[in-house]
N, C-alpha and C. Protein backbone atom coordinates (compact mmCIF):
# COMPACT_ATOMS: atom_id res chain seq x y z
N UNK A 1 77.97 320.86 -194.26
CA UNK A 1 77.66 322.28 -194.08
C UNK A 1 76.60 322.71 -195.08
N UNK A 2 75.87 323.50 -194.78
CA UNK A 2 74.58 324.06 -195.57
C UNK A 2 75.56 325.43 -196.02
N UNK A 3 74.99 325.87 -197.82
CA UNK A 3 75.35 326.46 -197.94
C UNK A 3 74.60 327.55 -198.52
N UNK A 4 74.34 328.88 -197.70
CA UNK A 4 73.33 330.07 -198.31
C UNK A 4 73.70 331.01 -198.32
N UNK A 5 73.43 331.58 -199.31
CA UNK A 5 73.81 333.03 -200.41
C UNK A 5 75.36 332.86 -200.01
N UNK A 6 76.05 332.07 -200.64
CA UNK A 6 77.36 331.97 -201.07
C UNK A 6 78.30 331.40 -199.42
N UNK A 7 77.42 331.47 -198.27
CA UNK A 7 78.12 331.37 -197.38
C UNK A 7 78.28 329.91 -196.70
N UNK A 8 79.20 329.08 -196.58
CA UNK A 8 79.22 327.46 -195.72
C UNK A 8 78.79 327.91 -193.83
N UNK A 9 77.42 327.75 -193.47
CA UNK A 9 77.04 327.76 -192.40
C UNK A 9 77.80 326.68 -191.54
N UNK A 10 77.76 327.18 -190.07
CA UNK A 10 78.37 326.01 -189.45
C UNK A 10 77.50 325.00 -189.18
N UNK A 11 77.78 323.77 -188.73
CA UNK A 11 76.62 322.28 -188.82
C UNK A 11 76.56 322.41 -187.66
N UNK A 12 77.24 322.80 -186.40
CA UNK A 12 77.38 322.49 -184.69
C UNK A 12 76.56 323.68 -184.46
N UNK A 13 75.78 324.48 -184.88
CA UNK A 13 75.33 325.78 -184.53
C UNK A 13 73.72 326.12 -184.32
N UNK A 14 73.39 326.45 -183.49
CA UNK A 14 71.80 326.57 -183.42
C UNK A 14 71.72 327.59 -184.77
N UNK A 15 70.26 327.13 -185.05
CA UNK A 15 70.27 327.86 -186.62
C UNK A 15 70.55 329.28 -186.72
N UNK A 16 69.98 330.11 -185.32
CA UNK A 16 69.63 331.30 -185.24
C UNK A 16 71.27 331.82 -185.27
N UNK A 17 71.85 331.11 -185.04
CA UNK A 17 73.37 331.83 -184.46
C UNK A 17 74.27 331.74 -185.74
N UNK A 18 73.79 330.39 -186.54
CA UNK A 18 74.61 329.93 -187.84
C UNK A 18 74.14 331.21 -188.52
N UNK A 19 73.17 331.27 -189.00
CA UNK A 19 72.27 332.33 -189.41
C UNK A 19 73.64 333.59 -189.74
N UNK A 20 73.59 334.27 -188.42
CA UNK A 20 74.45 335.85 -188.55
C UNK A 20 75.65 335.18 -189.12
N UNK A 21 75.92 334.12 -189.42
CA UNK A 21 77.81 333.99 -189.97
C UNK A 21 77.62 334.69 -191.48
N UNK A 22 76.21 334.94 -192.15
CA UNK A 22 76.08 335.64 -193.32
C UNK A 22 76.29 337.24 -192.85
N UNK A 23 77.08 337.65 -193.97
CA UNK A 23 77.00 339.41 -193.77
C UNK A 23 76.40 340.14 -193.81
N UNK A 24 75.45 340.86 -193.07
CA UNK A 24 73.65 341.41 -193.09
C UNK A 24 72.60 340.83 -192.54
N UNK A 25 73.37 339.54 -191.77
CA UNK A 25 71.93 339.31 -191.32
C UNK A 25 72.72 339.28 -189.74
N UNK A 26 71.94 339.56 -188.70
CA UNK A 26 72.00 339.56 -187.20
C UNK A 26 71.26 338.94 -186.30
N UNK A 27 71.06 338.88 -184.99
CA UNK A 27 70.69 337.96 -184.49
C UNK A 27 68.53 338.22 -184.80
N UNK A 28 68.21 339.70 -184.55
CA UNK A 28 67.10 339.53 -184.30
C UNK A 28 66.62 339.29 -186.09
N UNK A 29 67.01 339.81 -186.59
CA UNK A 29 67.24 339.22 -188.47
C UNK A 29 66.85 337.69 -188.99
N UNK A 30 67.90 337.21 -188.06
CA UNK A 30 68.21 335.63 -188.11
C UNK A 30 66.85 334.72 -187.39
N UNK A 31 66.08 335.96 -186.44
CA UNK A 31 65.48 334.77 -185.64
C UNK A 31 63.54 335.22 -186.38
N UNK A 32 64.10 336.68 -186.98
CA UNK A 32 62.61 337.03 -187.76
C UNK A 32 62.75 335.41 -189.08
N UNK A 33 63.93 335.68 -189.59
CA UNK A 33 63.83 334.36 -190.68
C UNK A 33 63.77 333.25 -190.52
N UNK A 34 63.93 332.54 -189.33
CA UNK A 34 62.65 331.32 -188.63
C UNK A 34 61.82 331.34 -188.32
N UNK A 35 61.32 332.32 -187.85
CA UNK A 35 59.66 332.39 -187.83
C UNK A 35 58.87 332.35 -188.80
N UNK A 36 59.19 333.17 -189.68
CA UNK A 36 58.87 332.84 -191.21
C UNK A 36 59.03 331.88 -192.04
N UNK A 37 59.68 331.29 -192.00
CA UNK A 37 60.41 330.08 -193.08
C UNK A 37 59.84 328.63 -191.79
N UNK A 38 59.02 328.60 -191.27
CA UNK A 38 58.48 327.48 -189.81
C UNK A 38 59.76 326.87 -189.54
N UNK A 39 60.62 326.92 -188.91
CA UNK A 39 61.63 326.44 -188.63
C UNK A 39 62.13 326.89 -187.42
N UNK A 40 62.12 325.84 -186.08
CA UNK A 40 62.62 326.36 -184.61
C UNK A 40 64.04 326.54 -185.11
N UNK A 41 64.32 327.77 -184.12
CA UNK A 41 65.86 328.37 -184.16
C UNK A 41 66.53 327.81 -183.30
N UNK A 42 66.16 326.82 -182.75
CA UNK A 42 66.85 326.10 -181.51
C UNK A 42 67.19 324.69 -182.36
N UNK A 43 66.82 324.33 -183.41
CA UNK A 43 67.43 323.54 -184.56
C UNK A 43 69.05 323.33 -184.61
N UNK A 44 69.79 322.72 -184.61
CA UNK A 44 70.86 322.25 -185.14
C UNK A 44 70.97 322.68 -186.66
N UNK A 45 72.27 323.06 -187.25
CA UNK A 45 72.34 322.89 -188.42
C UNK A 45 72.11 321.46 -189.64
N UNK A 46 72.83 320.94 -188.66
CA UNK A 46 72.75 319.60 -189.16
C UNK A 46 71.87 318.50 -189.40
N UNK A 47 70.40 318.94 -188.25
CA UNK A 47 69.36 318.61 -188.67
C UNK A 47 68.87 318.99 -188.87
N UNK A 48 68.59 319.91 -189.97
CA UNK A 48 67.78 320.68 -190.98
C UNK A 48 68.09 319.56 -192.28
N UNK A 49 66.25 319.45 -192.67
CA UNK A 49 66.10 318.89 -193.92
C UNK A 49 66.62 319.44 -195.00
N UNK A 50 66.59 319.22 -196.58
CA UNK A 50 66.89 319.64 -197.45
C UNK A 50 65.81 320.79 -197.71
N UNK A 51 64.59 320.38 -197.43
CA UNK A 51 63.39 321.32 -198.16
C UNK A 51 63.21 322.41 -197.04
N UNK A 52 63.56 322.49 -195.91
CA UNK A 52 64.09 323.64 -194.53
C UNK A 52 65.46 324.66 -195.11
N UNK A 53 66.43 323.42 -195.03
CA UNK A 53 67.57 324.14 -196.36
C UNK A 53 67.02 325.43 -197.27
N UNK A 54 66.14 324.43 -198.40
CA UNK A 54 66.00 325.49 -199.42
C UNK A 54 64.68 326.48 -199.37
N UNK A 55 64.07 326.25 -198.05
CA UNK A 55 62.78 327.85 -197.37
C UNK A 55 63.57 328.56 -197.14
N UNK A 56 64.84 328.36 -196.22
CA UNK A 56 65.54 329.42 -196.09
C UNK A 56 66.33 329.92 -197.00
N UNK A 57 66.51 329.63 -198.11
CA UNK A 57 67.35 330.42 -199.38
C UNK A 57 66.29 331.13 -200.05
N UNK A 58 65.25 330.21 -200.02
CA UNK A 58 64.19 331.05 -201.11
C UNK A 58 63.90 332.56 -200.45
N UNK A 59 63.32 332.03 -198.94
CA UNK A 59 63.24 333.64 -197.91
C UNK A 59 64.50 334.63 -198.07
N UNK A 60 65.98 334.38 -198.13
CA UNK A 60 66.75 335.08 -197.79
C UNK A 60 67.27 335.98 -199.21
N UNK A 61 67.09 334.93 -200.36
CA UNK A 61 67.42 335.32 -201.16
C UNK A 61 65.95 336.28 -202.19
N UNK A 62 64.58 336.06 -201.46
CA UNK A 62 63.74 337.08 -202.00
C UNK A 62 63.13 338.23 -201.09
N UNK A 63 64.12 338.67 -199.72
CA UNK A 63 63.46 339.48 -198.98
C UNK A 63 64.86 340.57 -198.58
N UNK A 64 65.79 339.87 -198.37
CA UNK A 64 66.86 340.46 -198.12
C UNK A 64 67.81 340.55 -198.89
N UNK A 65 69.36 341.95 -198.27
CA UNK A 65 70.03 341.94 -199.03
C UNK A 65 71.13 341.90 -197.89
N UNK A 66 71.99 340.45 -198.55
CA UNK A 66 72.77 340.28 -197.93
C UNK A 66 74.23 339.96 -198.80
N UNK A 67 75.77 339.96 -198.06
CA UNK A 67 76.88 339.81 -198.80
C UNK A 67 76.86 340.74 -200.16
N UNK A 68 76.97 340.00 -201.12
CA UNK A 68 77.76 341.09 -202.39
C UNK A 68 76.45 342.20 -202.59
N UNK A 69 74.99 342.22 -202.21
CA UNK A 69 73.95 342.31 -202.66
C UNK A 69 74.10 344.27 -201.87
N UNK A 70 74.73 344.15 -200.29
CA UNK A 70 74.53 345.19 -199.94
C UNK A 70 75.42 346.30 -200.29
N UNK A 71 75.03 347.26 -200.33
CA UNK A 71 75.42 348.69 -200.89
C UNK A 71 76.63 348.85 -200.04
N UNK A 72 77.67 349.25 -200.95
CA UNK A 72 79.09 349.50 -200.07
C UNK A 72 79.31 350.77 -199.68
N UNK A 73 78.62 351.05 -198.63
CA UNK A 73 78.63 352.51 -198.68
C UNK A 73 79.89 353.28 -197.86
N UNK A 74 81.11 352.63 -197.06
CA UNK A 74 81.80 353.52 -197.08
C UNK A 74 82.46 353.56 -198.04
N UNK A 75 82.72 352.68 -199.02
CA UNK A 75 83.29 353.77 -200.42
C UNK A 75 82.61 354.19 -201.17
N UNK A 76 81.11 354.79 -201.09
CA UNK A 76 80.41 355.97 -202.12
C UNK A 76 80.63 356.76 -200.95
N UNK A 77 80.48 356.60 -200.08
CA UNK A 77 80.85 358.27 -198.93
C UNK A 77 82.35 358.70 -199.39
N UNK A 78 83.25 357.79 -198.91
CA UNK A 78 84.91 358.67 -200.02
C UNK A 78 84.68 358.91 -200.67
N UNK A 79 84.39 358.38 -201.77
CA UNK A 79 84.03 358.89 -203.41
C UNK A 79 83.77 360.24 -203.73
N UNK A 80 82.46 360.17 -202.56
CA UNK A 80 81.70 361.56 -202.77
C UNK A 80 82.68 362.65 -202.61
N UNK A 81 83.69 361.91 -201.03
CA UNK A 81 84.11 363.69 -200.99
C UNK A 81 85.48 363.77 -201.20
N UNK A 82 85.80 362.95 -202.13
CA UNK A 82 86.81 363.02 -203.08
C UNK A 82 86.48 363.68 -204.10
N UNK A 83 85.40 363.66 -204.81
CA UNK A 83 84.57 364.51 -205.74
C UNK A 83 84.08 365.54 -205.46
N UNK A 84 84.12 366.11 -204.24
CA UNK A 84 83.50 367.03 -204.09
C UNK A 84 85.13 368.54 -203.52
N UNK A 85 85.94 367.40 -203.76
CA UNK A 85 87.04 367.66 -202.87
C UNK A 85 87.38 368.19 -201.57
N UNK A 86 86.42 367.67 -200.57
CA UNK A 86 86.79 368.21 -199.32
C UNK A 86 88.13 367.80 -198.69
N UNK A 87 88.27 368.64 -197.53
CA UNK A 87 89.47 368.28 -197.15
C UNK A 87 89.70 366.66 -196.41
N UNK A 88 88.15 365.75 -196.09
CA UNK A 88 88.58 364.22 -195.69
C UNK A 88 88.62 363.99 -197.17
N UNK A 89 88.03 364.73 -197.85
CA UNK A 89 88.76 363.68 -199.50
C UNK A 89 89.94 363.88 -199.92
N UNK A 90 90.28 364.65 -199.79
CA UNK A 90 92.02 365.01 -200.40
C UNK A 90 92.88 364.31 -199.01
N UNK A 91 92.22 363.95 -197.97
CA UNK A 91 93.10 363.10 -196.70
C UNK A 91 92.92 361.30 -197.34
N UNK A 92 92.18 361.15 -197.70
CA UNK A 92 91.61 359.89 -198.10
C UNK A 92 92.31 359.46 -199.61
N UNK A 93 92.25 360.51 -200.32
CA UNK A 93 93.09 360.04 -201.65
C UNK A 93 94.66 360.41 -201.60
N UNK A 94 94.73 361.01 -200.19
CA UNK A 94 96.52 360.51 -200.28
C UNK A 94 97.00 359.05 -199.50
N UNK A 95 95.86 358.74 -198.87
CA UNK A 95 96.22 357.84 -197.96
C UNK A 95 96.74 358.27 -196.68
N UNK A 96 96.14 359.38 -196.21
CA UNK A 96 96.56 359.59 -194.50
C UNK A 96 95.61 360.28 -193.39
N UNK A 97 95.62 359.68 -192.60
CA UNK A 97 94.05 359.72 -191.32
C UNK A 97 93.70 360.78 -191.98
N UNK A 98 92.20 360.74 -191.47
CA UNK A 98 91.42 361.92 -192.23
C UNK A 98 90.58 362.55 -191.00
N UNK A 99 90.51 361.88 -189.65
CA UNK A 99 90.37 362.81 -188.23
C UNK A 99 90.63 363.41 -187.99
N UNK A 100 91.90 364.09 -188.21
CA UNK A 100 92.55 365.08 -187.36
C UNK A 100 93.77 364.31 -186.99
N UNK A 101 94.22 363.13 -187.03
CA UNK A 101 95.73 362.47 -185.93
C UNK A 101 96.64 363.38 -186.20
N UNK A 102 97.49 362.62 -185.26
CA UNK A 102 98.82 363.68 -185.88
C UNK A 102 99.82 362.66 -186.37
N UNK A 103 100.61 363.26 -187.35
CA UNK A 103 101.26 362.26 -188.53
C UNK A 103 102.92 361.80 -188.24
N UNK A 104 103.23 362.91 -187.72
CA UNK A 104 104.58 363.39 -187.47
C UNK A 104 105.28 361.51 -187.31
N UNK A 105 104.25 361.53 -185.92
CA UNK A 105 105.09 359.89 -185.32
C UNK A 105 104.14 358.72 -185.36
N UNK A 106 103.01 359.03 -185.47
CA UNK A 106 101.79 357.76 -186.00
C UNK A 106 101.92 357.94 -187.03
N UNK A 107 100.40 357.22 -187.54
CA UNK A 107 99.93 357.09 -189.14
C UNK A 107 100.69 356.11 -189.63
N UNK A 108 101.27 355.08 -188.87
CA UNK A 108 102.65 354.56 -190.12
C UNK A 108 101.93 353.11 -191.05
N UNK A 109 100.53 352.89 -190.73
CA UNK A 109 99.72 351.81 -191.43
C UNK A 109 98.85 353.01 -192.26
N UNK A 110 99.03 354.00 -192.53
CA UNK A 110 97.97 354.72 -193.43
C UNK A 110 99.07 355.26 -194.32
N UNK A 111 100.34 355.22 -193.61
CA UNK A 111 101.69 356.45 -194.40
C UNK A 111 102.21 354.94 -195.08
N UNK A 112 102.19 353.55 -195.23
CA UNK A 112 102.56 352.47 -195.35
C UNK A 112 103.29 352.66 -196.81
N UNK A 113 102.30 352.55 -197.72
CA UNK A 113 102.20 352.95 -199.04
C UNK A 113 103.09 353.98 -199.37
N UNK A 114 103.30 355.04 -198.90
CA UNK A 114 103.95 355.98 -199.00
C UNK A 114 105.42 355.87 -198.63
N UNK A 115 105.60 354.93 -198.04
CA UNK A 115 106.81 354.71 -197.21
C UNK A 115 107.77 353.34 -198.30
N UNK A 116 106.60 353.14 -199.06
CA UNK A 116 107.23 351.66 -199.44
C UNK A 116 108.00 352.62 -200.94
N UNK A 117 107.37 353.47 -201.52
CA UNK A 117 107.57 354.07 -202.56
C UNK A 117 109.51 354.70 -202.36
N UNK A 118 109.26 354.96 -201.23
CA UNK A 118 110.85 355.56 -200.89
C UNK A 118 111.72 355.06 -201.28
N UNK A 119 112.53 355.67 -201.43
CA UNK A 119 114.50 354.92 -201.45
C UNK A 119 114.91 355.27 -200.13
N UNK A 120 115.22 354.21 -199.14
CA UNK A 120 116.24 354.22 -198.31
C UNK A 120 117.45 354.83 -198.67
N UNK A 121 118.10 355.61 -197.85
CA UNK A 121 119.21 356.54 -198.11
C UNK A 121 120.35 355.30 -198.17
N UNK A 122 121.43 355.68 -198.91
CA UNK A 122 122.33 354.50 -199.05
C UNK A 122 123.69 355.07 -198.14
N UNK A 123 124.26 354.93 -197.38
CA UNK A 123 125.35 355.49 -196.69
C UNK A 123 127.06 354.97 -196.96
N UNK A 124 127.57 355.49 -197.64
CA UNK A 124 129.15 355.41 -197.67
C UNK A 124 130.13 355.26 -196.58
């Protein structure tokens, strides 16, 4: 397996397709970074040279931002309006839907946390 920006590509995979198994990159992404790096996308993983190997790390790792590199932005959007205290932030820092659901009889994977904290009633 070839391994770029932290990820084990598959070896059975046309390059272009191995390509998107990284987080940030997609198909038309994947097939701009063979054109660039001279490398047909109709390639096998497995027959890719070493010095094909490392065009494509040098390209990926000086043009793009991919895996730990990209900005996590749905948690600076909570953040924000947790800080700002709107009402999806005060839904978000209790831990319960922040759409509109209704709670009463759903929610029970968002109420989870909340549920584990409980004491079961003990009965005599």
């Amino acid at each position: 397996m070839a391994r770029i920006s932290g990820v084990d590509i598959p070896r059975e995979k046309r390059l272009e397709i191995a390509l998107t198994y990284i987080y940030g990159i997609g198909l038309p992404t994947a097939q701009r970074i063979c054109a660039s790096a001279d490398i047909s996308f109709d390639t096998r993983v497995r027959d890719l040279t070493d010095e094909e190997i490392t065009r494509l790390r040098t390209f990926i790792d000086a043009n793009l931002k991919v895996e730990g590199d990209l900005p996590p932005r749905c948690r600076t959007r909570h953040q924000r309006k947790m800080e700002i205290s709107s009402y999806q932030g005060l839904r978000h820092r209790r831990g319960l839907p922040v759409h509109g659901q209704r709670t009463h009889t759903n929610a029970r994977t968002r109420k989870a946390e909340e549920d584990r904290c409980r004491k079961k009633k003990v009965r005599k």
